[in-house]
N, C-alpha and C. Protein backbone atom coordinates (compact mmCIF):
# COMPACT_ATOMS: atom_id res chain seq x y z
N UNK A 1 103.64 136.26 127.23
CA UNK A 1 103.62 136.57 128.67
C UNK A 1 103.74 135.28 129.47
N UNK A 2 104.68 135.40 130.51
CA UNK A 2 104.58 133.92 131.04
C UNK A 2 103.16 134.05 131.84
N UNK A 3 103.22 132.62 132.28
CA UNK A 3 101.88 132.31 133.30
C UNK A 3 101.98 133.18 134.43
N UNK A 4 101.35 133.10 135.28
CA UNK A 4 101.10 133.32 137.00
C UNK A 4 99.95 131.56 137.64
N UNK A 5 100.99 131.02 137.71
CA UNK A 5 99.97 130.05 138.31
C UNK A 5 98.92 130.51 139.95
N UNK A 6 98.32 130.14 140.05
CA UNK A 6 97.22 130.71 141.06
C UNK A 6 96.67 129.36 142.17
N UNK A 7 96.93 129.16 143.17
CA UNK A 7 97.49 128.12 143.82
C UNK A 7 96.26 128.87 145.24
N UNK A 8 95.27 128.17 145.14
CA UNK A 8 94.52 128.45 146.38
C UNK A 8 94.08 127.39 147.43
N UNK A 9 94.23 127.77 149.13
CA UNK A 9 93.94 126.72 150.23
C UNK A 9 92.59 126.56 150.10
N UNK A 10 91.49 125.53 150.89
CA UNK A 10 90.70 125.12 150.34
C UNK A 10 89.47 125.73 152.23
N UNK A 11 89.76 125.36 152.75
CA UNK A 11 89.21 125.67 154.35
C UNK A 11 89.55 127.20 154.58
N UNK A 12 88.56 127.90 155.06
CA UNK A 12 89.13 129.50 155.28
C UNK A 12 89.22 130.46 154.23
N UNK A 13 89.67 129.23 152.82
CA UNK A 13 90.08 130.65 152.16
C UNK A 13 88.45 130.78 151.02
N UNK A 14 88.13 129.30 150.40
CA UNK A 14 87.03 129.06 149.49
C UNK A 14 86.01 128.97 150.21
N UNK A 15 85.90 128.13 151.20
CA UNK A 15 84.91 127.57 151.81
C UNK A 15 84.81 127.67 153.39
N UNK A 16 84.13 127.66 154.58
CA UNK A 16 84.48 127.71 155.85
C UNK A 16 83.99 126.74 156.19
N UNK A 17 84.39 125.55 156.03
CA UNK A 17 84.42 123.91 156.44
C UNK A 17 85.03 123.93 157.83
N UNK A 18 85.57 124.52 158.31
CA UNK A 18 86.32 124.77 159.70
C UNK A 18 85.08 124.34 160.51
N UNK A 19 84.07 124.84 160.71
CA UNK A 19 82.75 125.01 161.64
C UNK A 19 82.48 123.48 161.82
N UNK A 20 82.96 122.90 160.38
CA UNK A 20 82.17 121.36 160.54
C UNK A 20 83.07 120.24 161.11
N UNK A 21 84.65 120.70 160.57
CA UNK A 21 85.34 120.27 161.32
C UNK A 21 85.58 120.03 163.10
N UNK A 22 85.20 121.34 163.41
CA UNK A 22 85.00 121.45 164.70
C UNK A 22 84.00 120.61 165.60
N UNK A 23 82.76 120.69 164.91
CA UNK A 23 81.96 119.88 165.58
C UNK A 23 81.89 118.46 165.38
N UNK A 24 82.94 117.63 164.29
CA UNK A 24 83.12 116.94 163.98
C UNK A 24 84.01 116.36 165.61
N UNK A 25 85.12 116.84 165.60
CA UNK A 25 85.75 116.93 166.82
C UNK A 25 85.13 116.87 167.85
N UNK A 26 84.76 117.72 168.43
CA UNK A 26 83.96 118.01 169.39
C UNK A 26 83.00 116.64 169.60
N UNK A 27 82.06 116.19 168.90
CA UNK A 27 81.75 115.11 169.02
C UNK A 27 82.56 114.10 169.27
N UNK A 28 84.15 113.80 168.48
CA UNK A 28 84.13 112.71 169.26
C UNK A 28 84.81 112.68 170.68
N UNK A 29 85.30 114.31 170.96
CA UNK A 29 85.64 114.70 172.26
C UNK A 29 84.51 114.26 173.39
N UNK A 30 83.62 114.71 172.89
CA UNK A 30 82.24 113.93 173.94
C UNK A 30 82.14 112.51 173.92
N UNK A 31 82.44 111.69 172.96
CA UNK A 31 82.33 110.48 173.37
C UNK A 31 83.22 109.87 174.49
N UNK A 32 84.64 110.65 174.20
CA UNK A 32 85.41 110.11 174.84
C UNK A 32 85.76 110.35 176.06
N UNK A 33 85.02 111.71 176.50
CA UNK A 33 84.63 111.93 178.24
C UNK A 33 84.94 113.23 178.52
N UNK A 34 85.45 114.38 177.37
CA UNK A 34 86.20 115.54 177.88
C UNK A 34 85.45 116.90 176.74
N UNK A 35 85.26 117.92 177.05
CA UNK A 35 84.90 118.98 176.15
C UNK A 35 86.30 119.62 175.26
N UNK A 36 85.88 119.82 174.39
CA UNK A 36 86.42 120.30 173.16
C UNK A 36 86.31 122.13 172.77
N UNK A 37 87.08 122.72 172.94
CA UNK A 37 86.68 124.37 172.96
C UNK A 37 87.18 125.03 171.81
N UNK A 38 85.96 126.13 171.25
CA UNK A 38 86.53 126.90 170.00
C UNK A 38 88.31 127.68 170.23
N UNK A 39 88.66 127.47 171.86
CA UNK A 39 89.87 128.30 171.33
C UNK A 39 90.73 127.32 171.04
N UNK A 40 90.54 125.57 171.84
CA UNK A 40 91.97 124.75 171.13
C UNK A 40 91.74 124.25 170.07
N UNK A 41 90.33 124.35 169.30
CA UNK A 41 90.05 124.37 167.42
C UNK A 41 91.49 124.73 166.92
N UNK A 42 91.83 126.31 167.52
CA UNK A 42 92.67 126.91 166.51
C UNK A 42 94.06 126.21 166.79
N UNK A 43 94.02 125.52 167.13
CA UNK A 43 95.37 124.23 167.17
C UNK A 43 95.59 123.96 165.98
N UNK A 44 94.16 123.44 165.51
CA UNK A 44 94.34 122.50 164.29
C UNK A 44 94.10 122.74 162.76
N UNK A 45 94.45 124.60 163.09
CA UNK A 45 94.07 125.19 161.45
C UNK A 45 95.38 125.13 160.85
N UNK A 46 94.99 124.49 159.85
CA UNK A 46 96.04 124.08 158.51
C UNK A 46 96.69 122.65 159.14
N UNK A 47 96.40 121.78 160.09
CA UNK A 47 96.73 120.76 160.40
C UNK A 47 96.55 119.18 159.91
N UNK A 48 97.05 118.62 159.30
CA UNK A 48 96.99 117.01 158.84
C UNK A 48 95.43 116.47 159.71
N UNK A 49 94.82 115.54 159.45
CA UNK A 49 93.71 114.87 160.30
C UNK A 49 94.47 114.06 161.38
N UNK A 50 95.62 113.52 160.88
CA UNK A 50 95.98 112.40 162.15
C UNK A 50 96.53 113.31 162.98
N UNK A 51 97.38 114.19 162.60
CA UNK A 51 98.45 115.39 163.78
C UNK A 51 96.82 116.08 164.85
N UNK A 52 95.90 116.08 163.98
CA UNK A 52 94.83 116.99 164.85
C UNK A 52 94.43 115.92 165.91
N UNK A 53 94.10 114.32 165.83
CA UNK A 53 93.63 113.76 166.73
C UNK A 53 94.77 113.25 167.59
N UNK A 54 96.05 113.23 167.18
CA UNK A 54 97.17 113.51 168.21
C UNK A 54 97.05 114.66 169.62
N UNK A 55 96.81 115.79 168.79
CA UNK A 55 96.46 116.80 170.01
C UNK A 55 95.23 116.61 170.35
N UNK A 56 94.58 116.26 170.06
CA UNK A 56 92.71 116.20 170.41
C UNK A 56 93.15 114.67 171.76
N UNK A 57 93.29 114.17 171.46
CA UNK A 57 93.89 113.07 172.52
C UNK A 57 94.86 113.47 174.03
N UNK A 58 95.61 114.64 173.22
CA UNK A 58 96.60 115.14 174.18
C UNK A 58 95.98 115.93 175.35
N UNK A 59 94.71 116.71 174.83
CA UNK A 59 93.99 117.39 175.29
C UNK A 59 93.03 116.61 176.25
N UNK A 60 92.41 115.65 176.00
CA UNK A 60 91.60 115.03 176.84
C UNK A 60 92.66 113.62 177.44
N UNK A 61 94.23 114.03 177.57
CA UNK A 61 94.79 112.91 178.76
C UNK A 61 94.10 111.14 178.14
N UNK A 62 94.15 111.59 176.84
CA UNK A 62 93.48 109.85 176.29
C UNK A 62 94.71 109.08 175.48
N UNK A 63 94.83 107.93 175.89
CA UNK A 63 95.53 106.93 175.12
C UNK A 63 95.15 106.09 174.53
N UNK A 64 95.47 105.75 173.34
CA UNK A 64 94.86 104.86 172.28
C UNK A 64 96.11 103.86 171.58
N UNK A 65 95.51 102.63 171.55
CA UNK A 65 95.93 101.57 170.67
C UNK A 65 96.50 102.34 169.17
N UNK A 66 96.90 101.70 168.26
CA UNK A 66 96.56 102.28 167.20
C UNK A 66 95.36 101.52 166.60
N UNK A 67 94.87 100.86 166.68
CA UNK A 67 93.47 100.47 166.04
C UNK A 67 92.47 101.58 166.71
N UNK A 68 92.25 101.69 168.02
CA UNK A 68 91.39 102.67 168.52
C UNK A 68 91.66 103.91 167.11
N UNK A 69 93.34 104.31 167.29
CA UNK A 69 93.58 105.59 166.68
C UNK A 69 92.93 105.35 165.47
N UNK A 70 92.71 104.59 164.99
CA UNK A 70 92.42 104.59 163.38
C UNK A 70 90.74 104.68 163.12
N UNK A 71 90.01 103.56 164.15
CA UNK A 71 89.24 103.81 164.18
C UNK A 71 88.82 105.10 164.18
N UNK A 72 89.08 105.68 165.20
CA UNK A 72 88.22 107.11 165.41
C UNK A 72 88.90 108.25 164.54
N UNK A 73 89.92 108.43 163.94
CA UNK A 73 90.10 108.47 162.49
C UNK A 73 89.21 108.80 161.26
N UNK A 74 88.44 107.37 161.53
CA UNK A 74 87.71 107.25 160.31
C UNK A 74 86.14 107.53 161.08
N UNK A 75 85.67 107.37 162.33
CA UNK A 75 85.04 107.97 162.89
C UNK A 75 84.93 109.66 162.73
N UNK A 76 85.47 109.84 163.20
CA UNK A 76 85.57 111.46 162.53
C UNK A 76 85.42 111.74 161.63
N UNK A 77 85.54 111.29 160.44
CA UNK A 77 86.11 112.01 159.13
C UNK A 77 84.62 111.41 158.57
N UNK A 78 84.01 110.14 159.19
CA UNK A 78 82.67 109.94 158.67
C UNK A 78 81.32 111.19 159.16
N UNK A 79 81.61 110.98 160.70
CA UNK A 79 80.68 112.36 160.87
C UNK A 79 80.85 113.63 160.32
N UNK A 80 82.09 114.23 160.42
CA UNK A 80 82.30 115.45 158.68
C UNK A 80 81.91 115.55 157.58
N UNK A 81 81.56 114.41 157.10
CA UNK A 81 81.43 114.13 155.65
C UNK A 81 79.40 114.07 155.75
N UNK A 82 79.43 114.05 156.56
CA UNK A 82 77.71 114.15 156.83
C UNK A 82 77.40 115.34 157.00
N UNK A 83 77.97 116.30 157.51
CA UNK A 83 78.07 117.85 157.56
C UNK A 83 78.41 118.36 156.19
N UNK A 84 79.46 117.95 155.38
CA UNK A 84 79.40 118.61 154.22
C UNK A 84 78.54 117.62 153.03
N UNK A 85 77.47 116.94 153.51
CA UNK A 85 76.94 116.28 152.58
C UNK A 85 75.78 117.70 151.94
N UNK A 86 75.68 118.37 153.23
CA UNK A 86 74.64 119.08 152.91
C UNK A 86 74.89 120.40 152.04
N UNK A 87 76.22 120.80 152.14
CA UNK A 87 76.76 121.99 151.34
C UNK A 87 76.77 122.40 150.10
N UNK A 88 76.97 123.56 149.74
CA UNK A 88 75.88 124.16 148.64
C UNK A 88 77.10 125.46 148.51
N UNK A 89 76.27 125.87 147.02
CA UNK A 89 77.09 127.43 146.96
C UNK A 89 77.05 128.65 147.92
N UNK A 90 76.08 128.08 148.98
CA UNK A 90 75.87 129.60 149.91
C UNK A 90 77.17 129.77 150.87
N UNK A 91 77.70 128.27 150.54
CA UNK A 91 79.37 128.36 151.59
C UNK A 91 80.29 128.56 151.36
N UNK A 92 80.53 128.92 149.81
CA UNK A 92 81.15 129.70 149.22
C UNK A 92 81.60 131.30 149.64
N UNK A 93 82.78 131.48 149.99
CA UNK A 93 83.57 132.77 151.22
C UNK A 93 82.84 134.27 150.14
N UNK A 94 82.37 135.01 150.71
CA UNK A 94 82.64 136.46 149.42
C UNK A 94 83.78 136.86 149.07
N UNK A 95 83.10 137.07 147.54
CA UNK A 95 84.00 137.10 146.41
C UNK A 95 84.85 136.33 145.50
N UNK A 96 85.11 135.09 146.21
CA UNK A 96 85.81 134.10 145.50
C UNK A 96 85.69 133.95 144.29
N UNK A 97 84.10 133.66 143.78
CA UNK A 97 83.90 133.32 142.83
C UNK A 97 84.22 134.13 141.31
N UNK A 98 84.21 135.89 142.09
CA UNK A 98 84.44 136.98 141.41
C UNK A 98 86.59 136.70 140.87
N UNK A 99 86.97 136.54 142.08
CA UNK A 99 88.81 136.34 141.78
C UNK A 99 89.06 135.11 140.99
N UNK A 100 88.23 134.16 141.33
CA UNK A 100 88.39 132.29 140.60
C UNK A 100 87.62 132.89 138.83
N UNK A 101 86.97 134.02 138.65
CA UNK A 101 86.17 134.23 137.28
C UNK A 101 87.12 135.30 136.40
N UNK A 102 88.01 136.04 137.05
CA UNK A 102 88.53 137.25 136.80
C UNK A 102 90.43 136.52 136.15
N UNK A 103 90.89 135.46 137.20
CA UNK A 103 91.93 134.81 136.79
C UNK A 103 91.71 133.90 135.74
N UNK A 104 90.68 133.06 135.73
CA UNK A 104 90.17 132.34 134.88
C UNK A 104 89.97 133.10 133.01
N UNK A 105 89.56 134.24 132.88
CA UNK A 105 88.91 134.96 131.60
C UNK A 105 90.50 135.39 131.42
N UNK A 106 91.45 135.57 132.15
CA UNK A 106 93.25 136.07 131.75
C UNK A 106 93.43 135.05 131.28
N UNK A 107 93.03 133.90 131.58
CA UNK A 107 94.38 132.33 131.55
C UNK A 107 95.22 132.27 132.05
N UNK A 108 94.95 132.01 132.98
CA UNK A 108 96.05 131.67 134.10
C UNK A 108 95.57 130.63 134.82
N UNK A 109 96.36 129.32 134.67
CA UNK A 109 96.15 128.11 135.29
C UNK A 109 95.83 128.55 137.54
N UNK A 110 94.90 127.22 137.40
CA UNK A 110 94.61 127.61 138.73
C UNK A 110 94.39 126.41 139.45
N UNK A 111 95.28 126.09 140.41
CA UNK A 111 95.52 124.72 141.15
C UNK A 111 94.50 125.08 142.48
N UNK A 112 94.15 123.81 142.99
CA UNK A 112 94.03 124.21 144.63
C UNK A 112 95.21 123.43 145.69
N UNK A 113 95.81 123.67 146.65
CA UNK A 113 96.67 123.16 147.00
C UNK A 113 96.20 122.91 149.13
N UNK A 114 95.24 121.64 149.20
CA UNK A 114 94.73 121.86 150.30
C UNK A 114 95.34 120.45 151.21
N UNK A 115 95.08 120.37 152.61
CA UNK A 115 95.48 119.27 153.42
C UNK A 115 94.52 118.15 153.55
N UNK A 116 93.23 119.00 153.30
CA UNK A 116 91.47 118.15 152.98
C UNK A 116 91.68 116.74 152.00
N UNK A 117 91.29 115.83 152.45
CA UNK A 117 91.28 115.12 151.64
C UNK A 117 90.09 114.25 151.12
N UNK A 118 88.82 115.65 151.39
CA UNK A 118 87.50 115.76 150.65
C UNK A 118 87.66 116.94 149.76
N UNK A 119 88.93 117.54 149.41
CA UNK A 119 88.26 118.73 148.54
C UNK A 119 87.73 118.93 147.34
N UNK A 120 87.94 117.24 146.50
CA UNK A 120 86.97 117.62 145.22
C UNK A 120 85.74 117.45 145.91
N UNK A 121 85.11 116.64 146.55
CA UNK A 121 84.03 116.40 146.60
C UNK A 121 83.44 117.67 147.20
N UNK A 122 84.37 118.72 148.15
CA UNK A 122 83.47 119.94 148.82
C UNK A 122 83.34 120.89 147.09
N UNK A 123 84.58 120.75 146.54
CA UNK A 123 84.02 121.60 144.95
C UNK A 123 82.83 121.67 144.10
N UNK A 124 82.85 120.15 144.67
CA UNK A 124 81.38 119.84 143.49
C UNK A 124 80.40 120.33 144.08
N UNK A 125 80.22 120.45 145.33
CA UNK A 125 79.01 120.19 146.17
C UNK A 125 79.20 122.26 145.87
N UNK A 126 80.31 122.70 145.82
CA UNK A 126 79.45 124.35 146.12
C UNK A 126 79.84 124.64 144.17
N UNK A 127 79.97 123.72 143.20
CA UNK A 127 80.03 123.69 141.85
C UNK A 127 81.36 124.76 141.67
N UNK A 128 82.49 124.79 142.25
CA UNK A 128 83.19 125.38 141.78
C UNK A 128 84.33 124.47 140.68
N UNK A 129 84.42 123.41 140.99
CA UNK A 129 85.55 122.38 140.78
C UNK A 129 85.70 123.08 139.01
N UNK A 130 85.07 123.39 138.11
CA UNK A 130 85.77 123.52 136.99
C UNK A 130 86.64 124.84 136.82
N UNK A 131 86.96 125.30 137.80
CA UNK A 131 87.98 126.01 137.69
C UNK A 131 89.70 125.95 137.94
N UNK A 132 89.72 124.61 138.54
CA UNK A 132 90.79 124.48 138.73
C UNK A 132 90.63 123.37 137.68
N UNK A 133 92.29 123.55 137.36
CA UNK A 133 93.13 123.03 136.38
C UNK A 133 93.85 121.24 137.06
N UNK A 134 94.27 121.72 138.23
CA UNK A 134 94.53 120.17 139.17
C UNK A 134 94.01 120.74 140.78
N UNK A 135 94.34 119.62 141.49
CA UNK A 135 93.60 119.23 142.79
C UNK A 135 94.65 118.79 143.50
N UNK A 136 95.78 119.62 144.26
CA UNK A 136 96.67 118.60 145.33
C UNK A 136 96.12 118.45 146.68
N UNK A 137 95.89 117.44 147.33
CA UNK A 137 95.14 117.55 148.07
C UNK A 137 95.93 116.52 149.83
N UNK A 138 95.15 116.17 150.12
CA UNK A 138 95.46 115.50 151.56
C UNK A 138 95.69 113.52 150.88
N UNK A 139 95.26 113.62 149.81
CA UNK A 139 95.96 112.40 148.89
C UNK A 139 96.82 112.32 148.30
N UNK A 140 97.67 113.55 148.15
CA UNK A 140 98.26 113.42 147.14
C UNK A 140 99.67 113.66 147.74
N UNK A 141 100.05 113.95 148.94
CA UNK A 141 100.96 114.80 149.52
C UNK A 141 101.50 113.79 150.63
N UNK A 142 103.00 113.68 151.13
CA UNK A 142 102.80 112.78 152.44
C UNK A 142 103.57 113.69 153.56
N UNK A 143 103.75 115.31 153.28
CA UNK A 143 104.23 116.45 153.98
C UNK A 143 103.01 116.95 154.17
N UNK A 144 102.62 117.41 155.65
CA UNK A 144 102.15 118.46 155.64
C UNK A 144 102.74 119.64 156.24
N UNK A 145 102.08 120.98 155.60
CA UNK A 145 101.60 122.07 155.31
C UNK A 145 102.86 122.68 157.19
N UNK A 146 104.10 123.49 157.22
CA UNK A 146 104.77 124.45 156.47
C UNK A 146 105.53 123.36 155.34
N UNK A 147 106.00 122.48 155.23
CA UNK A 147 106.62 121.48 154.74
C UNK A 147 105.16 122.70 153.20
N UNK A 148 106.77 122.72 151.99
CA UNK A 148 105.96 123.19 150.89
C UNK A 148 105.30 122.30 149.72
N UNK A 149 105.75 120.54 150.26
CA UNK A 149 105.11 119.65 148.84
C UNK A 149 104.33 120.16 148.15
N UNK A 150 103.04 120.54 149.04
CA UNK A 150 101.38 120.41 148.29
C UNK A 150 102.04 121.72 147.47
N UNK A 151 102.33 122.67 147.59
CA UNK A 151 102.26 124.09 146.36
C UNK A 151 102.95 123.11 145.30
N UNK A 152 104.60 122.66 145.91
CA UNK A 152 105.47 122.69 144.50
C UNK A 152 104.83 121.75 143.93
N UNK A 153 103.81 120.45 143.88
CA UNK A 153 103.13 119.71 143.46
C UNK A 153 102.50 120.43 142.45
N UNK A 154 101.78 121.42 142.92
CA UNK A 154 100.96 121.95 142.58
C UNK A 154 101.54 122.59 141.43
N UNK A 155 102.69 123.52 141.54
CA UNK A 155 103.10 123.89 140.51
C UNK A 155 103.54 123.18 139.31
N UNK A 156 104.18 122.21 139.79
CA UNK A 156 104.40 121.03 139.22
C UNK A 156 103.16 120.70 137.97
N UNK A 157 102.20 120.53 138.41
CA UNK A 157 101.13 120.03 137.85
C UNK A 157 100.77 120.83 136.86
N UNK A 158 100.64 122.57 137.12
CA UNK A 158 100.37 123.67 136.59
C UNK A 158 101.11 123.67 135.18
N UNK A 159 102.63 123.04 134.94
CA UNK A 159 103.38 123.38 134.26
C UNK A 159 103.87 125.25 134.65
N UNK A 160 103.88 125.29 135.67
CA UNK A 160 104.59 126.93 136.10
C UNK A 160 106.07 126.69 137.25
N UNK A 161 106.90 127.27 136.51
CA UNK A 161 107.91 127.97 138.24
C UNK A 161 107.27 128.07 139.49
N UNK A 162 107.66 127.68 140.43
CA UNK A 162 107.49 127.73 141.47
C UNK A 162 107.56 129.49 142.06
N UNK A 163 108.16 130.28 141.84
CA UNK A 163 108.17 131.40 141.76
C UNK A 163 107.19 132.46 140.66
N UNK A 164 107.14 131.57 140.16
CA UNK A 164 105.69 132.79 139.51
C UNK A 164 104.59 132.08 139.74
N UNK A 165 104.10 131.57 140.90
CA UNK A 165 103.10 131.34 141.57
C UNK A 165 102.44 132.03 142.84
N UNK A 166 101.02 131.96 143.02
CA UNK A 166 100.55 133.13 143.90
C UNK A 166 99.87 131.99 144.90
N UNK A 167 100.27 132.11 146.27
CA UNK A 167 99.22 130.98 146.98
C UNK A 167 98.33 132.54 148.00
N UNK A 168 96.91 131.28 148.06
CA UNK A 168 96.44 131.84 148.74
C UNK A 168 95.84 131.39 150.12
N UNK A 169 96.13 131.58 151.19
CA UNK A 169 96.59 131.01 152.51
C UNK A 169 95.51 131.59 153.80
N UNK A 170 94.96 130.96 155.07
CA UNK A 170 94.33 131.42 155.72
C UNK A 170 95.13 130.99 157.24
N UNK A 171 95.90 130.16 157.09
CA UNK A 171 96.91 129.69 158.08
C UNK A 171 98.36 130.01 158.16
N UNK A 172 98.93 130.15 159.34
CA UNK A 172 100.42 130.12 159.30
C UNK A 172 101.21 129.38 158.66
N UNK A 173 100.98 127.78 158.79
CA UNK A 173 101.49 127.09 158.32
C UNK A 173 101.39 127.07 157.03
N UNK A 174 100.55 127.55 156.17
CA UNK A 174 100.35 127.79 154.88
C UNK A 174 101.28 128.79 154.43
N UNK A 175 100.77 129.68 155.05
CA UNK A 175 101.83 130.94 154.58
C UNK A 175 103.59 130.19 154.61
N UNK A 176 104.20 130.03 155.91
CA UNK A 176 105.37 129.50 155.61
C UNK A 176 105.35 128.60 154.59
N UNK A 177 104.61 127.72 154.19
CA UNK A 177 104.84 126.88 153.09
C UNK A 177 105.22 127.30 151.70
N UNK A 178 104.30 128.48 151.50
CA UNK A 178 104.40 129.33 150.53
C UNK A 178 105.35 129.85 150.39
N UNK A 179 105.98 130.75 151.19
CA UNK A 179 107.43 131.37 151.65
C UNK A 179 108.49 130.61 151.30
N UNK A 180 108.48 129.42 152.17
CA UNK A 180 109.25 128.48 151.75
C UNK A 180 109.47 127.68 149.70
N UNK A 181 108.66 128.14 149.80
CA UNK A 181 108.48 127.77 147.95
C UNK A 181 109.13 128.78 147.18
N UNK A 182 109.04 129.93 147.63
CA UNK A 182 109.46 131.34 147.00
C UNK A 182 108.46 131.39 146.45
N UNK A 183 107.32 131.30 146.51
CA UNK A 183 106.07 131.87 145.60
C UNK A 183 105.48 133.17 146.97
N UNK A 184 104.51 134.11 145.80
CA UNK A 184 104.06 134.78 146.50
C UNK A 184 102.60 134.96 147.21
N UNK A 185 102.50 134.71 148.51
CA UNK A 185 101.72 134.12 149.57
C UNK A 185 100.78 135.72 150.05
N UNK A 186 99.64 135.20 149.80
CA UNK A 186 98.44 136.24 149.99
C UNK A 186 97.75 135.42 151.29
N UNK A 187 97.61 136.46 152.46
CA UNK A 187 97.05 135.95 153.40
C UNK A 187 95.57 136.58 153.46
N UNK A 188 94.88 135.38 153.72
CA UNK A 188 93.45 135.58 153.70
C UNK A 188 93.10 135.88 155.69
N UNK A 189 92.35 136.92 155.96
CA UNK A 189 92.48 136.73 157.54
C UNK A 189 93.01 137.91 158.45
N UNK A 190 93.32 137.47 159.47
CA UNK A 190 93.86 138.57 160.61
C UNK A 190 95.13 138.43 159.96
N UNK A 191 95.75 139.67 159.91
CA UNK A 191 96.89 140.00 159.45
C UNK A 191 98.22 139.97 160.33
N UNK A 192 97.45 140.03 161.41
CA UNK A 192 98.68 139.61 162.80
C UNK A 192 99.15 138.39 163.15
N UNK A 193 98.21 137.79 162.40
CA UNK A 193 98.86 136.26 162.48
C UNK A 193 98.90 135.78 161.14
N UNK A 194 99.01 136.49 160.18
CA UNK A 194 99.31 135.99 158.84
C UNK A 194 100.71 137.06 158.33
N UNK A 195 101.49 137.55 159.45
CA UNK A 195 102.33 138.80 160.03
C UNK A 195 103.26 138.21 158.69
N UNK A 196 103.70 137.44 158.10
CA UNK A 196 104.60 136.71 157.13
C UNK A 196 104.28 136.68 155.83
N UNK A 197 103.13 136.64 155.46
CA UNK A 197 102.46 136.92 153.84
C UNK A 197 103.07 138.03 153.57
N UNK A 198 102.93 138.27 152.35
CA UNK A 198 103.85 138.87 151.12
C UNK A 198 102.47 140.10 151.41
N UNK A 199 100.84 139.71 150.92
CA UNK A 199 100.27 140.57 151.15
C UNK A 199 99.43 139.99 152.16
N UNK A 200 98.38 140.77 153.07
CA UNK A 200 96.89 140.55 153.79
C UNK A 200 95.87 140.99 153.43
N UNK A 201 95.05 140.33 153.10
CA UNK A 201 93.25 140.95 153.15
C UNK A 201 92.69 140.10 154.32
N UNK A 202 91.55 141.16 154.47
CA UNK A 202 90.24 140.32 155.69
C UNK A 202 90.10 139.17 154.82
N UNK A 203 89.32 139.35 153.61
CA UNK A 203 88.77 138.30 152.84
C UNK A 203 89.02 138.91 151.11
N UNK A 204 88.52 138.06 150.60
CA UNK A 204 88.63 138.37 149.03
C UNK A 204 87.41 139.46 148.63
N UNK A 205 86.73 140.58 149.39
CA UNK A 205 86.15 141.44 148.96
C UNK A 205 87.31 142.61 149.07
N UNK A 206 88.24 142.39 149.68
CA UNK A 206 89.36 143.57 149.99
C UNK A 206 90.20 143.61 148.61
N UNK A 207 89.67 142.23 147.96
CA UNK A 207 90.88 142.50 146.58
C UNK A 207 89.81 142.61 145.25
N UNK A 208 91.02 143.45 144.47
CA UNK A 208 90.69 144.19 143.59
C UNK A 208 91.17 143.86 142.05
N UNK A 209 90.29 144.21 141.02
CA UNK A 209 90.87 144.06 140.00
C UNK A 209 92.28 144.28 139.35
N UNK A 210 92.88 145.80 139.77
CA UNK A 210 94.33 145.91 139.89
C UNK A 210 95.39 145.32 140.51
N UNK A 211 94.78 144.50 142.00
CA UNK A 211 95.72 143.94 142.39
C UNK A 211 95.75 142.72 141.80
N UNK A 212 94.77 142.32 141.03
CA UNK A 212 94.96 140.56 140.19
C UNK A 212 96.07 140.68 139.13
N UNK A 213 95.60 141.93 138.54
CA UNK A 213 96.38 142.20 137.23
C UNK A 213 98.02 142.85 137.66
N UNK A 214 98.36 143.12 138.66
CA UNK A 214 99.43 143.10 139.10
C UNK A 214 100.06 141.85 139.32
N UNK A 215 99.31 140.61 139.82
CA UNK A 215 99.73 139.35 140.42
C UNK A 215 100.04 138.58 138.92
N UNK A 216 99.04 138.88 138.27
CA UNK A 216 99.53 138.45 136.75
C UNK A 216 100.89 138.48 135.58
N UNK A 217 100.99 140.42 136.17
CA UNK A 217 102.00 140.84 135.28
C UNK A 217 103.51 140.86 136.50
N UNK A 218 103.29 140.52 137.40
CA UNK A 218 104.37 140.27 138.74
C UNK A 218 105.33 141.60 138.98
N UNK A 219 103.91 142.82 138.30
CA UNK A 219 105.32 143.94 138.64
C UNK A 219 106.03 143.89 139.67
């Protein structure tokens, strides 16, 4: 039987690191003199870190050196990393662990393919990391996300076709990426804006043992 490689995003879909991101932001939106709001967050889902403080700048009318830019860069990404210092398996999305245990006991290689470029370290911290097989991540990639590097990497890595691969996506830009790969793209989320996935669930309690074993055998 050939493989089904299994190719999952890492924010939204495993974990909801989004929250920390945000306030990560948001903070340094306050330093710099302007408020930061949950609706222009959703700017920056599935977005690179530097493209997000591009618009985060755009938004508060701020101009920066590039040393400023870099600085606060790494400003940011230090106060985040203090937010997920504290994380644990309870941040783990429902069900994941049930779809990451169910693909795993088939054999079927299982990549993560994220823009994060903390996501081993968020693995360890909620102990999932031995389930994936490789890690493409926000290091490994110099496209981001519709741009499809991180999957075909990913597949790449898997030893699978790019087409008998399953991503699993909580963003637009993900989804097109996927699309763009010819692999088949499961949207995690509102389905009206994931209007382009192959399939939609709310979350991974909507999926089912038959539909894995379908994704497996690619009827």
């Amino acid at each position: 039987m050939n493989k089904t490689g299994f190719i999952f995003d890492l924010d939204g879909v495993i974990v909801d690191t989004a929250k920390y991101h945000y306030l990560a932001w948001k903070n340094l939106a306050q330093e710099l003199g302007f408020e930061f709001t949950h609706e222009q967050n959703e700017l920056f889902k599935g977005v690179s870190r530097k493209r997000c403080l591009e618009i985060l700048l755009d938004i508060g009318g701020v101009t920066a050196t590039q040393e400023q830019f870099d600085s606060w860069m790494i400003e940011k990404n230090e106060d985040y990393l203090k937010y997920i210092e504290k994380m644990d398996e309870t941040e783990i999305l429902p069900d994941v662990p049930k779809v990451l245990e169910y693909v795993k006991r088939h054999e079927m290689p299982i990549a993560l393919g994220s823009a994060s470029k903390n996501a081993r370290p968020i693995l360890e911290k909620v102990k999932l990391l031995s389930y994936f097989e490789t890690i493409v991540d926000g290091n490994n990639v110099t496209k981001a996300k519709p741009d499809p590097e991180v999957f075909l990497i990913a597949a790449e890595q898997l030893g699978v076709r790019a087409d008998q691969c399953v991503v699993f996506e909580d963003a637009q830009a993900g989804i097109a990426a996927a699309n763009s790969a010819d692999m088949i793209s499961i949207g995690i989320g509102d389905a009206q804006v994931l209007s382009e996935a192959d399939y939609n669930f709310k979350d991974f309690t909507e999926i089912d043992d038959g539909f894995l074993k379908k994704l497996i055998t690619q009827e």
